[in-house]
PDB file of N, CA and C in Angstrom:
ATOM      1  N   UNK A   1       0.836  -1.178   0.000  1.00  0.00           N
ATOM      2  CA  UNK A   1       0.000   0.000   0.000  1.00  0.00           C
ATOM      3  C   UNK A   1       0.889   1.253   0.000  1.00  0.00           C
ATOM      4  N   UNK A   2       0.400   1.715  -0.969  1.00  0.00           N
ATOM      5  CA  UNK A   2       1.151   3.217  -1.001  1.00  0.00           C
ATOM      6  C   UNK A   2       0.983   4.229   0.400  1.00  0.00           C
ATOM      7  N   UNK A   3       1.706   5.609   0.532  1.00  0.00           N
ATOM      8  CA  UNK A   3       1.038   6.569   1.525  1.00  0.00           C
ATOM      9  C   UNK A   3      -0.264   7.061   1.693  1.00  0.00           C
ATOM     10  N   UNK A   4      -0.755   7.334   0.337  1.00  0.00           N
ATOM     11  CA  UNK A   4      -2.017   7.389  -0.010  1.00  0.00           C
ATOM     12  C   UNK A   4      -3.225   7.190   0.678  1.00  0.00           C
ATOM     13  N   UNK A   5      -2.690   5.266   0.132  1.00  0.00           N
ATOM     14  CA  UNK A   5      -4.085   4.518   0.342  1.00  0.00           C
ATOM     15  C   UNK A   5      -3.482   3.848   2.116  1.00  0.00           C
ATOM     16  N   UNK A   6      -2.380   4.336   2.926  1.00  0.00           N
ATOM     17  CA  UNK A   6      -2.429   3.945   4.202  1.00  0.00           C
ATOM     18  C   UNK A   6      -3.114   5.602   4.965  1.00  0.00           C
ATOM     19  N   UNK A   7      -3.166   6.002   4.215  1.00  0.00           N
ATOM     20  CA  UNK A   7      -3.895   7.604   5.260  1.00  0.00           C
ATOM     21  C   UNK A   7      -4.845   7.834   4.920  1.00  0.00           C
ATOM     22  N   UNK A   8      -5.849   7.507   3.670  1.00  0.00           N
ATOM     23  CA  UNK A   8      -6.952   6.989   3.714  1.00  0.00           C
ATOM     24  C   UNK A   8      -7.416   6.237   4.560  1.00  0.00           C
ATOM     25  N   UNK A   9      -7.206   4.638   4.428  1.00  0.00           N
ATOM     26  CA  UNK A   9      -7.367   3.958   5.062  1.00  0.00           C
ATOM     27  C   UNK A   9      -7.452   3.842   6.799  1.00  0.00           C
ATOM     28  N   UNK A  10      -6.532   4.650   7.133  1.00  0.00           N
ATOM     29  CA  UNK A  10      -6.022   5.427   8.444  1.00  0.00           C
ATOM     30  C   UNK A  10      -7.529   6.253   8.984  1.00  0.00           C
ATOM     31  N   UNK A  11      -7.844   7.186   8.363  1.00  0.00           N
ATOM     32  CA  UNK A  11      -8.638   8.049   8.423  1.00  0.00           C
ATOM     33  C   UNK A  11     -10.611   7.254   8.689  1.00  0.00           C
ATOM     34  N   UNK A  12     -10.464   6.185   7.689  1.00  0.00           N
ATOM     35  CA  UNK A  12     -11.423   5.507   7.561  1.00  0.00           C
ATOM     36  C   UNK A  12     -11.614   4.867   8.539  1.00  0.00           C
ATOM     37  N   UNK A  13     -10.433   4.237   9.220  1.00  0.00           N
ATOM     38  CA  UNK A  13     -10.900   3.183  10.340  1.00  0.00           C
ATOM     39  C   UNK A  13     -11.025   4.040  11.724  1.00  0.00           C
ATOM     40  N   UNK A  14     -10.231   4.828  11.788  1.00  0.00           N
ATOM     41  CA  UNK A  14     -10.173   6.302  12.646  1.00  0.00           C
ATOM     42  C   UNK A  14     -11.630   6.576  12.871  1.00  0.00           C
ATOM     43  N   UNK A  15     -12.450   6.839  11.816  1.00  0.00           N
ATOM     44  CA  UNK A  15     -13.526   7.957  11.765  1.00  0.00           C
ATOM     45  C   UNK A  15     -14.585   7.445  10.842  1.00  0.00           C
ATOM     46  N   UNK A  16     -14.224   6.397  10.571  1.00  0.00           N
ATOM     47  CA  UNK A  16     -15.472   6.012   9.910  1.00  0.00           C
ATOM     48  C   UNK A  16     -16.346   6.646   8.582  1.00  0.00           C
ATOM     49  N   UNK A  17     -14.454   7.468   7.714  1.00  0.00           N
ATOM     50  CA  UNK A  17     -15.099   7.956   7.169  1.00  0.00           C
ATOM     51  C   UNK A  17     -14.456   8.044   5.616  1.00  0.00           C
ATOM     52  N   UNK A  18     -15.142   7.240   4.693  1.00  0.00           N
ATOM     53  CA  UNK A  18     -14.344   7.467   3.583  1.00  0.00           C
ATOM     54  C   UNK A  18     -13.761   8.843   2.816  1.00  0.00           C
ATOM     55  N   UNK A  19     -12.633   9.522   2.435  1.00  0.00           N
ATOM     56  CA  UNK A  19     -12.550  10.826   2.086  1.00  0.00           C
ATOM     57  C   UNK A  19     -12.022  10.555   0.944  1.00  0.00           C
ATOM     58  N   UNK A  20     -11.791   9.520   0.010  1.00  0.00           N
ATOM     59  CA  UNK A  20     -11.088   9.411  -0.901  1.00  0.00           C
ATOM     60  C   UNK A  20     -11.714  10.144  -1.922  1.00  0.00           C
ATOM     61  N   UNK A  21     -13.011  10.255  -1.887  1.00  0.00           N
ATOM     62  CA  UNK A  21     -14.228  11.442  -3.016  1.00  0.00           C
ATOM     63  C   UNK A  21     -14.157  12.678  -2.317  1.00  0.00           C
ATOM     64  N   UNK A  22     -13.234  13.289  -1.630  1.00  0.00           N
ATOM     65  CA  UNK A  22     -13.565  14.399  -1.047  1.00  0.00           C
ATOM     66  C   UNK A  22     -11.637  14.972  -0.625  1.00  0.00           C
ATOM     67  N   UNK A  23     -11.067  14.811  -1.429  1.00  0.00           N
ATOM     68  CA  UNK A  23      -9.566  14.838  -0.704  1.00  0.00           C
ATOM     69  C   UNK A  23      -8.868  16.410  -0.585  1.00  0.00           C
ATOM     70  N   UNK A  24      -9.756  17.447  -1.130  1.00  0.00           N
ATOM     71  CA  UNK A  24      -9.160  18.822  -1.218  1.00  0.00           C
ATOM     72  C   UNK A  24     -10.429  19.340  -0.023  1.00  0.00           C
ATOM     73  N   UNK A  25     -11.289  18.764   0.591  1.00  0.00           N
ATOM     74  CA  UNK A  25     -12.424  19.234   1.322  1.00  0.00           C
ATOM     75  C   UNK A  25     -11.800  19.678   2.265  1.00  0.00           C
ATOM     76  N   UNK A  26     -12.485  20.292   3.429  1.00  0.00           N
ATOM     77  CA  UNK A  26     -11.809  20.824   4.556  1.00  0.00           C
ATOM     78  C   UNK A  26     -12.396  19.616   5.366  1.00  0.00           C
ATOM     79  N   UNK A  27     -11.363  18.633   6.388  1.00  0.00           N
ATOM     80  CA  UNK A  27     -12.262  17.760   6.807  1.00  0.00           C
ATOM     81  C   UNK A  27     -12.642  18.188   8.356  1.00  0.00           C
ATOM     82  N   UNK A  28     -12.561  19.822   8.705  1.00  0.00           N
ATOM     83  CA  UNK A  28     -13.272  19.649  10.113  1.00  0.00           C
ATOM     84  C   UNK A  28     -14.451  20.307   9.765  1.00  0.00           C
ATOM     85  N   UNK A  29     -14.577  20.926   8.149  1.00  0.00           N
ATOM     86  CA  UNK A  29     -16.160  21.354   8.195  1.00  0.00           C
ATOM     87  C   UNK A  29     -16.971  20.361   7.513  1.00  0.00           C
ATOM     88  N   UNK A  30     -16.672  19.135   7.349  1.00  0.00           N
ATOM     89  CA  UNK A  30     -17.267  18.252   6.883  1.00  0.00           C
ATOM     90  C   UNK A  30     -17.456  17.478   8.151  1.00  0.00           C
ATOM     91  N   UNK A  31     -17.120  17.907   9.217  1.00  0.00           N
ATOM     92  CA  UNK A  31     -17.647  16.831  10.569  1.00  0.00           C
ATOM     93  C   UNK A  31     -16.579  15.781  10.490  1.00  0.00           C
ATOM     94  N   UNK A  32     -15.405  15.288   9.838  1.00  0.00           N
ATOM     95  CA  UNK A  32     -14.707  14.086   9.625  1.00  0.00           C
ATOM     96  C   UNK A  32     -13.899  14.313  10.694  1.00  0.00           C
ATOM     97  N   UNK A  33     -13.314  16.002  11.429  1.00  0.00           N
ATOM     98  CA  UNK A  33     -11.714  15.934  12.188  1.00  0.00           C
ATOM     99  C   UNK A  33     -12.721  17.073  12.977  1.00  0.00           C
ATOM    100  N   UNK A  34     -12.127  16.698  14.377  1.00  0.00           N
ATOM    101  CA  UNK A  34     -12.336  17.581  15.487  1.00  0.00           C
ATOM    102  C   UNK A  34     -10.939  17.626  16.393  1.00  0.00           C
ATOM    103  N   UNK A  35     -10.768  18.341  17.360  1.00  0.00           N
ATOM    104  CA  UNK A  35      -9.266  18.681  18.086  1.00  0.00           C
ATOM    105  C   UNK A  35      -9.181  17.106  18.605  1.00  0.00           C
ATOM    106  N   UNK A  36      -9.872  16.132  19.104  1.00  0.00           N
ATOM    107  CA  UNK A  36      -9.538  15.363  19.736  1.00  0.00           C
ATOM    108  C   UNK A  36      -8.917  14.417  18.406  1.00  0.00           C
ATOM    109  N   UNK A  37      -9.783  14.396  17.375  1.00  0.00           N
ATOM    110  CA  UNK A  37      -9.786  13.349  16.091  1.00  0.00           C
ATOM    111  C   UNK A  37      -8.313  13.906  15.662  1.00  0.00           C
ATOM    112  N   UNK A  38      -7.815  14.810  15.840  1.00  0.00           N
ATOM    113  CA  UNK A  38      -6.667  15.560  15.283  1.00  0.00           C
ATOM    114  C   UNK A  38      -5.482  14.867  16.169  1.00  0.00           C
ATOM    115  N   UNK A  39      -5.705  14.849  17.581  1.00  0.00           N
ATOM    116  CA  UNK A  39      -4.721  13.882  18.508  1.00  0.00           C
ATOM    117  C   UNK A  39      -4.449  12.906  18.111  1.00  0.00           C
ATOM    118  N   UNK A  40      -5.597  12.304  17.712  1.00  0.00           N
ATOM    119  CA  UNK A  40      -6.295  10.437  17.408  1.00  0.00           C
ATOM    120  C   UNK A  40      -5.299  10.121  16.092  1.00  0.00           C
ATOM    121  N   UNK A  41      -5.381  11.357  14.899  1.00  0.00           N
ATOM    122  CA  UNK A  41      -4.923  10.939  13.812  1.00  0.00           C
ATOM    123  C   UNK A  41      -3.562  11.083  13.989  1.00  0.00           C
ATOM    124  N   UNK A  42      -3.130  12.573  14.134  1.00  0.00           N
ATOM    125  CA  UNK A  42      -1.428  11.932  14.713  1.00  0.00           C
ATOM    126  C   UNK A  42      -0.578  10.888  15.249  1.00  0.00           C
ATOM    127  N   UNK A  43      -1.183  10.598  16.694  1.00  0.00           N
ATOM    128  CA  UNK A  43      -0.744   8.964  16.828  1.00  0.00           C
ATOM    129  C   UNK A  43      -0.681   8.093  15.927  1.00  0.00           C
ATOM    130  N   UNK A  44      -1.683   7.985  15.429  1.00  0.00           N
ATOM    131  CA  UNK A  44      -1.572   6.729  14.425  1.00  0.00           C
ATOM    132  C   UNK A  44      -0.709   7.222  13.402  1.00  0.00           C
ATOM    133  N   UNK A  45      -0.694   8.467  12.668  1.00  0.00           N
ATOM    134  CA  UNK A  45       0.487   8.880  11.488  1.00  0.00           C
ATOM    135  C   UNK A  45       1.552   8.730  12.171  1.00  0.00           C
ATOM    136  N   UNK A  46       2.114   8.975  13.016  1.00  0.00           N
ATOM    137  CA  UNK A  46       3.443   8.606  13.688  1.00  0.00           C
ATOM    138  C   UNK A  46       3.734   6.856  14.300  1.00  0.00           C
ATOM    139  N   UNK A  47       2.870   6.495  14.013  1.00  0.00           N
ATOM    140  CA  UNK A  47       3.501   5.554  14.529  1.00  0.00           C
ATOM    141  C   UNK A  47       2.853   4.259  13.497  1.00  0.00           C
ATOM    142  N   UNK A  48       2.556   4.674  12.686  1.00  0.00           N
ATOM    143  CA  UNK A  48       2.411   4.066  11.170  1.00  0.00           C
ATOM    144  C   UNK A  48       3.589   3.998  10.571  1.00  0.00           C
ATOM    145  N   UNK A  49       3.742   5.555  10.573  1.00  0.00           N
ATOM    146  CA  UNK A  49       4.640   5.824   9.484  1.00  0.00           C
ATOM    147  C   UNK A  49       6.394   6.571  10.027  1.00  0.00           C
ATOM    148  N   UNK A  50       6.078   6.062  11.353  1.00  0.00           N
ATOM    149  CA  UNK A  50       7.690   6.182  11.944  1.00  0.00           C
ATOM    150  C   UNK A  50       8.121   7.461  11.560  1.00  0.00           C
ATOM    151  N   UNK A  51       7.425   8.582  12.027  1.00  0.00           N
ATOM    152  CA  UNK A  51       7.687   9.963  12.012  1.00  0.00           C
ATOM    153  C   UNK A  51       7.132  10.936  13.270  1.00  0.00           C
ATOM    154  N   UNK A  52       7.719  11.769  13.006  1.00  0.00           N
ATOM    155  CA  UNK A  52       7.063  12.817  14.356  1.00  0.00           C
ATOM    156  C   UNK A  52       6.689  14.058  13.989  1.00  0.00           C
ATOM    157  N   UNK A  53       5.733  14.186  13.982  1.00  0.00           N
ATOM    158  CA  UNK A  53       4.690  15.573  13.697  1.00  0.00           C
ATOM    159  C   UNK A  53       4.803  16.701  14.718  1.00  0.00           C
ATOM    160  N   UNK A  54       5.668  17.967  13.862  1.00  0.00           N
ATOM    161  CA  UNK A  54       6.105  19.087  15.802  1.00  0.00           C
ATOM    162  C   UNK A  54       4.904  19.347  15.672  1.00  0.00           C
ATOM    163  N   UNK A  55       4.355  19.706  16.553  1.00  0.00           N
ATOM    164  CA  UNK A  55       2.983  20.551  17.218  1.00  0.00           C
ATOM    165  C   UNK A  55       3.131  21.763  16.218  1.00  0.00           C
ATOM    166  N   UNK A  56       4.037  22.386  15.919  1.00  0.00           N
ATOM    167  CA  UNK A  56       3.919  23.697  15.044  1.00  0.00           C
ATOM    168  C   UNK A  56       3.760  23.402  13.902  1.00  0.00           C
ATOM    169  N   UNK A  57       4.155  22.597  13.205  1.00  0.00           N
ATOM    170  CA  UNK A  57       2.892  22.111  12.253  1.00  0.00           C
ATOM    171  C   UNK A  57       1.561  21.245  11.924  1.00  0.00           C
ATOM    172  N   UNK A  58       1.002  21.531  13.048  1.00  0.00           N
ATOM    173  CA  UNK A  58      -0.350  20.987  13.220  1.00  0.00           C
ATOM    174  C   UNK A  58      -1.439  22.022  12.956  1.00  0.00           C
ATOM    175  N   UNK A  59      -1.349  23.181  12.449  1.00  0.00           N
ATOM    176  CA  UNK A  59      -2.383  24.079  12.309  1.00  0.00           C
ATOM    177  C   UNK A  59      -3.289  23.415  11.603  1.00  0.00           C
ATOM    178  N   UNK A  60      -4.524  24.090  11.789  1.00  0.00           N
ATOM    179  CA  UNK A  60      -5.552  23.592  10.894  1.00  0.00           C
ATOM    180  C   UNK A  60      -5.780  23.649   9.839  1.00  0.00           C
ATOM    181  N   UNK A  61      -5.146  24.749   9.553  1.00  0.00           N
ATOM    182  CA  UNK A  61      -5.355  25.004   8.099  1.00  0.00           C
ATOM    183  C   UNK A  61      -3.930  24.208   7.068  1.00  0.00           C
ATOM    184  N   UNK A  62      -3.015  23.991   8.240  1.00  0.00           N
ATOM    185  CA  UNK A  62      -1.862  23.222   7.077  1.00  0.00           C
ATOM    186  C   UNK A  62      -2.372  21.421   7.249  1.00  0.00           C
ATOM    187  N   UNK A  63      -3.391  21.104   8.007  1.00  0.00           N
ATOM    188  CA  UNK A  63      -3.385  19.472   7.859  1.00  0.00           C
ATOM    189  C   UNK A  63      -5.348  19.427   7.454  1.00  0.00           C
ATOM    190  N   UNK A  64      -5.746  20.464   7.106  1.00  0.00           N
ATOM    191  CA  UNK A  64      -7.142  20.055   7.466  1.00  0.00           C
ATOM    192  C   UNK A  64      -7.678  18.992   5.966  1.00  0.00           C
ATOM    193  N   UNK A  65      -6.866  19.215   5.306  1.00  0.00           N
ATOM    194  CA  UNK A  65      -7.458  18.108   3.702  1.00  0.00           C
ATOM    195  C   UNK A  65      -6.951  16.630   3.827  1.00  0.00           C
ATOM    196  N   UNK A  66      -7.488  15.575   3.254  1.00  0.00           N
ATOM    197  CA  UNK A  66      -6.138  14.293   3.241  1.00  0.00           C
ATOM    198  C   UNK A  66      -5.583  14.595   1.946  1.00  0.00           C
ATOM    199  N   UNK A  67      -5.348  15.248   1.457  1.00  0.00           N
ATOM    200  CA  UNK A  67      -4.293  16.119   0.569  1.00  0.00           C
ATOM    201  C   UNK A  67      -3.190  16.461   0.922  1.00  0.00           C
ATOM    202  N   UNK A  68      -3.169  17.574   1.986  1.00  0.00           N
ATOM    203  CA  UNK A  68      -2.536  18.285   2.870  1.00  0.00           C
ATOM    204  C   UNK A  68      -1.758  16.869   3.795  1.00  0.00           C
ATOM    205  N   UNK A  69      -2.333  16.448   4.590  1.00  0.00           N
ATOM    206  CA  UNK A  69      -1.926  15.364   5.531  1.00  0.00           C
ATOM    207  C   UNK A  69      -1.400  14.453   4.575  1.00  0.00           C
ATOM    208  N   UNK A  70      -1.565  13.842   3.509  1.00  0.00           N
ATOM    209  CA  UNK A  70      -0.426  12.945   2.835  1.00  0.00           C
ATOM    210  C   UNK A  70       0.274  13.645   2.548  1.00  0.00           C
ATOM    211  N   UNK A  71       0.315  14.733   1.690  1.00  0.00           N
ATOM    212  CA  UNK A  71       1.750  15.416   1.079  1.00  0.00           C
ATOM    213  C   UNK A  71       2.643  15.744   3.132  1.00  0.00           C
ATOM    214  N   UNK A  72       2.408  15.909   4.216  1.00  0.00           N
ATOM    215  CA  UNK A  72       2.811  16.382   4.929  1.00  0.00           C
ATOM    216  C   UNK A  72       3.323  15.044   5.846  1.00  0.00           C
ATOM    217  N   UNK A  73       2.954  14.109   5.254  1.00  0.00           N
ATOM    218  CA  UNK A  73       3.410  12.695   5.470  1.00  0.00           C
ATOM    219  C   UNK A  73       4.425  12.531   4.954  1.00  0.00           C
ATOM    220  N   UNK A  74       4.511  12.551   3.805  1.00  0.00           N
ATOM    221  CA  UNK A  74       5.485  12.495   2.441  1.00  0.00           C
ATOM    222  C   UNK A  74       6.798  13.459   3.221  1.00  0.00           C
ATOM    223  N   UNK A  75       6.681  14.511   3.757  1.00  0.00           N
ATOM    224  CA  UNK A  75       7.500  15.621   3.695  1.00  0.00           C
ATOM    225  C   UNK A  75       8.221  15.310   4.711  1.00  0.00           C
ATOM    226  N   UNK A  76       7.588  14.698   5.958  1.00  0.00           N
ATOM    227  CA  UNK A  76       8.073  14.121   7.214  1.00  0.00           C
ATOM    228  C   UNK A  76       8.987  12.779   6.856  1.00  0.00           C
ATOM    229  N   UNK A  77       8.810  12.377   6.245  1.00  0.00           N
ATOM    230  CA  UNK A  77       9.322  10.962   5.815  1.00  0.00           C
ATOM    231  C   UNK A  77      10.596  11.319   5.161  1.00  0.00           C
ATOM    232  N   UNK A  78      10.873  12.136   4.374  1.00  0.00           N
ATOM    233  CA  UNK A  78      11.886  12.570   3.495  1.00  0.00           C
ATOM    234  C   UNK A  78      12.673  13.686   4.521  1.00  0.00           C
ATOM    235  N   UNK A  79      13.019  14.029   5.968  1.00  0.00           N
ATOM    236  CA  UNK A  79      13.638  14.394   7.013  1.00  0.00           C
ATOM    237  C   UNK A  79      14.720  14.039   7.093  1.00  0.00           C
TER     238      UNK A  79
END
């Protein structure tokens, strides 16, 4: 499985929520990410994908798409 389809997938079992038809959406105004779901998903991106996410880039507006959050996967990985 690519990064892709593991942060999809991630997201889905997380939240119960498919975003793969929706990947440029904002996912906390779609109800998919709230501050806690935002904790929830970090853990699991870090420790999926053997990286560490600083808190200063956790804004909302730089992780709120699974667009945003894979390319910022991608970016962490290549450190």
């Amino acid at each position: 499985m690519d990064i892709k389809e593991e942060v999809l997938n991630i997201i889905n079992e997380l939240f119960m929520a498919d975003v793969s038809d929706m990947m440029d959406d904002d996912l906390f105004d779609a109800g998919v990410l709230d501050s806690m779901g935002t904790v929830e998903l970090v853990l699991e991106l870090e420790a999926k994908f053997n990286i560490k996410i600083p808190v200063s880039e956790m804004g909302r507006d730089d992780w709120n798409t699974a667009n945003k959050i894979i390319q910022g996967v991608k970016e962490l990985q290549n450190v």
